[in-house]
N, C-alpha and C. Protein backbone atom coordinates (compact mmCIF):
# COMPACT_ATOMS: atom_id res chain seq x y z
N UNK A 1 -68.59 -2.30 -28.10
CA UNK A 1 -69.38 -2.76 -29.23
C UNK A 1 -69.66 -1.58 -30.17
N UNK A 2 -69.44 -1.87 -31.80
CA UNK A 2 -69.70 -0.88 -32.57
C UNK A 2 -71.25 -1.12 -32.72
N UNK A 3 -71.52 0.04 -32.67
CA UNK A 3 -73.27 -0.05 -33.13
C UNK A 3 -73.49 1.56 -33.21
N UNK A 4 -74.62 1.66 -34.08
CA UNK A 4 -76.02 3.17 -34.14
C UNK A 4 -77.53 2.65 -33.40
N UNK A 5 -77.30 3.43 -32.80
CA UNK A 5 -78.96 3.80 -32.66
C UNK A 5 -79.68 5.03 -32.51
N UNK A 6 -80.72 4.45 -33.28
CA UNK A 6 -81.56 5.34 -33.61
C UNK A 6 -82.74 5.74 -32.52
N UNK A 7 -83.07 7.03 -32.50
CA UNK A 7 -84.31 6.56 -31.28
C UNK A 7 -85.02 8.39 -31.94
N UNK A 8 -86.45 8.92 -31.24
CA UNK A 8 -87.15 9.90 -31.80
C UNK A 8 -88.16 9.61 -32.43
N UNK A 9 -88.68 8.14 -32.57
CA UNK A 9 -90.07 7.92 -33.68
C UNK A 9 -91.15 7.74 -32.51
N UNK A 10 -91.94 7.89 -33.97
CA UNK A 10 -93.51 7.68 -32.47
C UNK A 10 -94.65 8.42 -33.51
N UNK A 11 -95.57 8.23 -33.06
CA UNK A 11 -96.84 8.70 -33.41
C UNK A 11 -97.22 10.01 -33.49
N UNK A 12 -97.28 10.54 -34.78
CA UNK A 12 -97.33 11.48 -35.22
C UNK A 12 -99.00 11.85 -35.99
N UNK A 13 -99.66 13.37 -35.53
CA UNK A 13 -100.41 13.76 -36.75
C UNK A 13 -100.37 14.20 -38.14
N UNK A 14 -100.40 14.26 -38.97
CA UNK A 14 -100.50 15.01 -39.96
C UNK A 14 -100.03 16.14 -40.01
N UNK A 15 -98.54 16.74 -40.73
CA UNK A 15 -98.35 18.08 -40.46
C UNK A 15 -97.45 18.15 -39.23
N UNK A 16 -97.39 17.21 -38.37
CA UNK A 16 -96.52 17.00 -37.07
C UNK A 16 -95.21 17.40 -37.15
N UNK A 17 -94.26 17.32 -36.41
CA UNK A 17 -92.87 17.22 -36.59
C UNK A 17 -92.29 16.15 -35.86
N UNK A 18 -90.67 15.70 -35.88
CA UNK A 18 -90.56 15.17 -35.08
C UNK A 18 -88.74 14.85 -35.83
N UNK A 19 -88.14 14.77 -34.23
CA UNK A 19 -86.66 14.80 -34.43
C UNK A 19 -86.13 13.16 -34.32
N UNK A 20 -85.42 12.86 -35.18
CA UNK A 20 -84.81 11.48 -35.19
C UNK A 20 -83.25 11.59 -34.93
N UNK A 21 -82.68 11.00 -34.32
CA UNK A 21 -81.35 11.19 -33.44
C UNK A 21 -80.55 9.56 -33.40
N UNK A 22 -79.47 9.65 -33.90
CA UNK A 22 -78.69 8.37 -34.70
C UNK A 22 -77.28 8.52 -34.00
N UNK A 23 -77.30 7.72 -32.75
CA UNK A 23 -76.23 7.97 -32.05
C UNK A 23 -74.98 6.82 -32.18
N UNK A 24 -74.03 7.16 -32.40
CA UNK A 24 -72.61 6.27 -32.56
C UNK A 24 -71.89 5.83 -30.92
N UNK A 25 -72.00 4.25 -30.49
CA UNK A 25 -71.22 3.95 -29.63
C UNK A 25 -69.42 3.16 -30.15
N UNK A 26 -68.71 3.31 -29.35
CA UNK A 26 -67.91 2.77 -29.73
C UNK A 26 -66.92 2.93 -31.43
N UNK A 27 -67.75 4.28 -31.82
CA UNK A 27 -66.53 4.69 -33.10
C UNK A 27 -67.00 6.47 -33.13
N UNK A 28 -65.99 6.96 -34.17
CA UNK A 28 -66.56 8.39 -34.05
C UNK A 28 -67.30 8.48 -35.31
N UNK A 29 -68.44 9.32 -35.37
CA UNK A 29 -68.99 9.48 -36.32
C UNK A 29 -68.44 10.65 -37.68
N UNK A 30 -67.64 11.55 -37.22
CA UNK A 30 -67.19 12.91 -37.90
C UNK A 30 -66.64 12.37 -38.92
N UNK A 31 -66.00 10.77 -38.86
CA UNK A 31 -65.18 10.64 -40.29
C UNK A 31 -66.03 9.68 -41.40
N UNK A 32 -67.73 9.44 -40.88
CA UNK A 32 -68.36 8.81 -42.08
C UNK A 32 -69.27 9.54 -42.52
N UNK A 33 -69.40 9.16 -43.64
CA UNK A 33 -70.96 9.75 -44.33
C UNK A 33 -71.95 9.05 -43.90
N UNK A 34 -73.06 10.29 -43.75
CA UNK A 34 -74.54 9.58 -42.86
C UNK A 34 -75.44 9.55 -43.94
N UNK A 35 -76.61 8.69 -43.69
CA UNK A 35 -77.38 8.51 -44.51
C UNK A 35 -78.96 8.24 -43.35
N UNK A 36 -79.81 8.81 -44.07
CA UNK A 36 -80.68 8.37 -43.24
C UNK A 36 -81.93 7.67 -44.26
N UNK A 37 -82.44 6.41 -44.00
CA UNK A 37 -83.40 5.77 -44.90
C UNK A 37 -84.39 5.13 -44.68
N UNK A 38 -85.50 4.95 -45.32
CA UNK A 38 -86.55 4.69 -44.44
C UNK A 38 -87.43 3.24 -45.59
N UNK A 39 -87.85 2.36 -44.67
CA UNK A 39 -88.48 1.51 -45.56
C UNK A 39 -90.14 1.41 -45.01
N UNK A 40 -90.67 1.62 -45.65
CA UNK A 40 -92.58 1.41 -45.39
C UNK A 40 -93.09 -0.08 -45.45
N UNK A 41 -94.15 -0.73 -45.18
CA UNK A 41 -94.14 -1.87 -45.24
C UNK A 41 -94.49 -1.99 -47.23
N UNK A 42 -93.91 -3.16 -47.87
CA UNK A 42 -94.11 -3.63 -48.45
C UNK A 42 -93.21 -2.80 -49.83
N UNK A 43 -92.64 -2.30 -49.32
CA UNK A 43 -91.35 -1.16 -49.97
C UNK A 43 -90.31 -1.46 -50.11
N UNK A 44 -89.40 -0.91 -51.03
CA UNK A 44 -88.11 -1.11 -50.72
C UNK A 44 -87.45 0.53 -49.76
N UNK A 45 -86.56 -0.69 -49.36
CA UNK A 45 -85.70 0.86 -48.79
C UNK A 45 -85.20 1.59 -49.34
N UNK A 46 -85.50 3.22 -49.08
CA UNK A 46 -84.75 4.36 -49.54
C UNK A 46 -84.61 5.45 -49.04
N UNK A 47 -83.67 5.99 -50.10
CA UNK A 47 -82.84 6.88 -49.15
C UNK A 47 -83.67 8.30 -48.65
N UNK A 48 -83.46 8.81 -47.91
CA UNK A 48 -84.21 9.71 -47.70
C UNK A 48 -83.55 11.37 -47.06
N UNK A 49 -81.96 11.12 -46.59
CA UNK A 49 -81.40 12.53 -46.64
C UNK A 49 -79.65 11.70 -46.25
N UNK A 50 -78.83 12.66 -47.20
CA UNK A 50 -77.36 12.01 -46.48
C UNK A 50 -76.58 13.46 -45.77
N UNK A 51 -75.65 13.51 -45.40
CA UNK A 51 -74.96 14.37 -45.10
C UNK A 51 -73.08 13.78 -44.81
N UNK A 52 -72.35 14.59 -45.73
CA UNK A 52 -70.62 14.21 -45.75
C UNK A 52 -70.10 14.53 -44.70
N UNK A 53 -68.94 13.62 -44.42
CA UNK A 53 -68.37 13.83 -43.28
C UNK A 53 -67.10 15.01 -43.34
N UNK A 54 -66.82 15.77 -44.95
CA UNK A 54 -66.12 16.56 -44.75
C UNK A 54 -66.65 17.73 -45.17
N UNK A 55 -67.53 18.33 -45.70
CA UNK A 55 -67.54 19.98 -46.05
C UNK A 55 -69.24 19.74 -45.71
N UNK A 56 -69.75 19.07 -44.72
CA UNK A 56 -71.17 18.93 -44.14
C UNK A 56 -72.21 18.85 -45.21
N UNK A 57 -71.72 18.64 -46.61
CA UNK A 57 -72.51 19.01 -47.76
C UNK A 57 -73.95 17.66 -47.38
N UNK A 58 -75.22 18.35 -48.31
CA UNK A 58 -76.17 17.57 -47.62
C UNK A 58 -77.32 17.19 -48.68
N UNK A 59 -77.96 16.07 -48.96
CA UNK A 59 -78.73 15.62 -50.23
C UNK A 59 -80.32 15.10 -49.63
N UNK A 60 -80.96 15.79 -50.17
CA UNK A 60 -82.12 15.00 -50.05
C UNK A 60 -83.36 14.50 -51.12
N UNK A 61 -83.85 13.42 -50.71
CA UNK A 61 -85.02 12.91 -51.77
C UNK A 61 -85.99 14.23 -52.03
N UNK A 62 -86.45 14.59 -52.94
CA UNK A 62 -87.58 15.22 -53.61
C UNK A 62 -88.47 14.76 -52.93
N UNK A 63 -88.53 13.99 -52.50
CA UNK A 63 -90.75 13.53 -51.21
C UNK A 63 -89.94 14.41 -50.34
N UNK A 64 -88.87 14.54 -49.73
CA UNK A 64 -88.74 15.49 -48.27
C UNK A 64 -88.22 17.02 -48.35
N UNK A 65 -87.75 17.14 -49.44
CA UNK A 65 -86.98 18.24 -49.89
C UNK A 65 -87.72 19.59 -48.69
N UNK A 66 -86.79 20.53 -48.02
CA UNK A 66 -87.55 21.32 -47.90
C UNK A 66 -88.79 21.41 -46.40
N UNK A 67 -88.71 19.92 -46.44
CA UNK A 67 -89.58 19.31 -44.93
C UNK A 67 -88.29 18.77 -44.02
N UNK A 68 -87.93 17.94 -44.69
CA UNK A 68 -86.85 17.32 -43.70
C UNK A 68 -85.51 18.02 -43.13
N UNK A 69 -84.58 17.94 -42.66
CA UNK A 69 -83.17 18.76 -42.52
C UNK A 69 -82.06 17.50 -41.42
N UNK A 70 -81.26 17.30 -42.28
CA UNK A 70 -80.29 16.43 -41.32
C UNK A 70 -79.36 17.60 -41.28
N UNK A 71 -78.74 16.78 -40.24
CA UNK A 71 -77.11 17.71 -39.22
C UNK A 71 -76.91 16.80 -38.73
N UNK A 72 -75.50 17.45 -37.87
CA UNK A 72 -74.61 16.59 -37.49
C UNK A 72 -73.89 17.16 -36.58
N UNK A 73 -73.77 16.64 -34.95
CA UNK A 73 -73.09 17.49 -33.82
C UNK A 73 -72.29 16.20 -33.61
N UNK A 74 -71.06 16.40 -33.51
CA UNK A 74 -70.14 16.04 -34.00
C UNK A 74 -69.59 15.52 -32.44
N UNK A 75 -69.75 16.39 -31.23
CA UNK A 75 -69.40 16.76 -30.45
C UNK A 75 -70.37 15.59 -29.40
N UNK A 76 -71.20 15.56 -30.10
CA UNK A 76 -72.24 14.56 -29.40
C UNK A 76 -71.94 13.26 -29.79
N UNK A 77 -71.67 12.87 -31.10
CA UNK A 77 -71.14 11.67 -31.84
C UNK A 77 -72.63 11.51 -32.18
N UNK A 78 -73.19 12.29 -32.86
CA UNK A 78 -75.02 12.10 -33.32
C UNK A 78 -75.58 12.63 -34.13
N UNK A 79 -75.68 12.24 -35.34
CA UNK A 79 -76.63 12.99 -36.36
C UNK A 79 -78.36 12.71 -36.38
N UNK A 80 -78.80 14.24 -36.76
CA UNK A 80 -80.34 14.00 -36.27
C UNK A 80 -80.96 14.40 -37.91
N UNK A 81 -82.27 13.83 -37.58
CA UNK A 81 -83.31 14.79 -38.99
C UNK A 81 -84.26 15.19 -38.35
N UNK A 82 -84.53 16.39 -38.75
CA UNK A 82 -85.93 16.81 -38.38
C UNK A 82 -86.19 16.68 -39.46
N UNK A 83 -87.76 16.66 -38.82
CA UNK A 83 -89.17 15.88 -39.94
C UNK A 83 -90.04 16.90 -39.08
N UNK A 84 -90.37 17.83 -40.38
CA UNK A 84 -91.48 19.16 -39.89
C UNK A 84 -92.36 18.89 -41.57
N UNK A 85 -93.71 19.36 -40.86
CA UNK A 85 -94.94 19.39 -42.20
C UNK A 85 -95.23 17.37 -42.42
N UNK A 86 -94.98 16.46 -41.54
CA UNK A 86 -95.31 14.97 -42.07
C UNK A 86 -96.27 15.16 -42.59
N UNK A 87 -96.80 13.75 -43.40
CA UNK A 87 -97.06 13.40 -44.14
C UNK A 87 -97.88 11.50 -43.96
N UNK A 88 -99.12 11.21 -44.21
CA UNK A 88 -99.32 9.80 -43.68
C UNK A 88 -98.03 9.34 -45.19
N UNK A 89 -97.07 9.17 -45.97
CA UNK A 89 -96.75 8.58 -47.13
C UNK A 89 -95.09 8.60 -46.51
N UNK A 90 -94.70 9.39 -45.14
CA UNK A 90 -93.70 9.63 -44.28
C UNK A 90 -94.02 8.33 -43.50
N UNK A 91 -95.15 7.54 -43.52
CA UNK A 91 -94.97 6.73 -42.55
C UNK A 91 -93.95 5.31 -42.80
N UNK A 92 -92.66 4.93 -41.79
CA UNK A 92 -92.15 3.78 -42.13
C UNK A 92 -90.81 3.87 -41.42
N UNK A 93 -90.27 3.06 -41.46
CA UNK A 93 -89.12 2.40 -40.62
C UNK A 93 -87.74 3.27 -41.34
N UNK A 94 -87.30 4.18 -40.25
CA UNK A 94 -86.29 4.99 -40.67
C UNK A 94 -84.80 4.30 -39.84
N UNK A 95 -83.95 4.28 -40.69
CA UNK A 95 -82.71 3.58 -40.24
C UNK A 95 -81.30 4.82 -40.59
N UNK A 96 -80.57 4.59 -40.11
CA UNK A 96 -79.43 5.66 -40.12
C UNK A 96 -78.45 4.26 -40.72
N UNK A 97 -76.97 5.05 -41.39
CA UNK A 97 -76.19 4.66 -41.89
C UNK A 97 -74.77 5.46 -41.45
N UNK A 98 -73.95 4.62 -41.36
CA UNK A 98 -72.52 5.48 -41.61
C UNK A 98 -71.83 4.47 -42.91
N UNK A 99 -71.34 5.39 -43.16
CA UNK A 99 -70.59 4.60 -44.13
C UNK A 99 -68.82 5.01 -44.59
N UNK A 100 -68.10 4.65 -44.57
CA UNK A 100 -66.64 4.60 -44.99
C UNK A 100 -66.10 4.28 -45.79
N UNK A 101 -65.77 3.89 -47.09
CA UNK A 101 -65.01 2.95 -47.93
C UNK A 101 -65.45 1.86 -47.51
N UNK A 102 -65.37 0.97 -47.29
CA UNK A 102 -66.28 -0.74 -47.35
C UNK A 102 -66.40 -0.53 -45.76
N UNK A 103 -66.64 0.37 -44.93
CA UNK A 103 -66.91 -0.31 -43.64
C UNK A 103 -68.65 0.77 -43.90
N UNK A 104 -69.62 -0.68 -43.39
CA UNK A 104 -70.70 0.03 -43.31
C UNK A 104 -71.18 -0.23 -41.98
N UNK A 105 -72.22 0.67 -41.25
CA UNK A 105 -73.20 0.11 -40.43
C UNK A 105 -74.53 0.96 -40.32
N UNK A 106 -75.26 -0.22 -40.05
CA UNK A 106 -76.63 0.48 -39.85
C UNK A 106 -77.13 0.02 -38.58
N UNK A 107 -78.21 1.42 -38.10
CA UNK A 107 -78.68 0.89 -36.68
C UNK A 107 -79.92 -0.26 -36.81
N UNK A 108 -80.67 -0.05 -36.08
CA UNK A 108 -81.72 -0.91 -35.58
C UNK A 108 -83.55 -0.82 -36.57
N UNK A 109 -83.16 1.06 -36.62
CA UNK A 109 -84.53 1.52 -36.87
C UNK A 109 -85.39 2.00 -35.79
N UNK A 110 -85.89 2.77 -36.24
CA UNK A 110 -87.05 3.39 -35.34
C UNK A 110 -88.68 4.05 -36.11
N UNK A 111 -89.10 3.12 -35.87
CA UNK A 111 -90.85 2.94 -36.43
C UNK A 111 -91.60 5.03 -36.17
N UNK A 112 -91.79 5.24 -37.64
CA UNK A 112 -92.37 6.83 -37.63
C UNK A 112 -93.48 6.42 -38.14
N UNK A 113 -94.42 6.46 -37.95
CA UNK A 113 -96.54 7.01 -37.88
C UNK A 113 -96.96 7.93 -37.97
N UNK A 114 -97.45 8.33 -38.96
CA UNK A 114 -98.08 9.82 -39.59
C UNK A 114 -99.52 9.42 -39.62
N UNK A 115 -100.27 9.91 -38.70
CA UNK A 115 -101.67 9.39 -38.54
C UNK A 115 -102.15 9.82 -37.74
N UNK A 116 -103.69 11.23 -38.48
CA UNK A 116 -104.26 11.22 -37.40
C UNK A 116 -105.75 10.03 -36.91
């Protein structure tokens, strides 16, 4: 079965950190572009850091710039973000992406809480 999942969220203070980890079964990840995105309740979804599958080049939103950092171990078939310095406005449903020319997938999500 092709699928991502995501797993690393949880309840966080203010200022917290915390690693999110977007694992690929059943395809390799090295040949898509990742995306990682997050929707809050009553939000739309957005994007929040990508990283290419060929020269590792890497983009992020201006709210995380600088806090956040995606990578990609290749070797694992798993791209992660750290999330250092949160934020309660960090709080919300972060989802991973691969993407290819028209083949997309996204995982499940995994619920992040910035709250002390």
């Amino acid at each position: 079965q092709l699928q991502l999942v995501e797993s690393g969220g949880g309840l966080v203070q203010p200022g917290g950190s915390l690693r999110l980890s977007c694992a690929a079964s059943g395809f390799s990840l090295d040949i898509y572009a990742i995306g990682w995105f997050r929707q809050a309740p009553g939000k739309e979804r957005e994007v929040v850091s990508c990283i290419s599958n060929d020269d590792g080049s890497t983009v992020y939103a201006d709210s995380v710039k600088g806090r956040f950092t995606i990578s990609r171990d290749n070797a694992k078939n798993t791209v992660y973000l750290q999330m250092d310095g949160l934020k309660p406005d960090d709080t919300a449903v972060y989802y991973c992406n691969a993407n290819r020319g028209g083949t997309t997938f996204w995982g499940q999500g995994t619920q992040v809480t910035v709250s002390s």
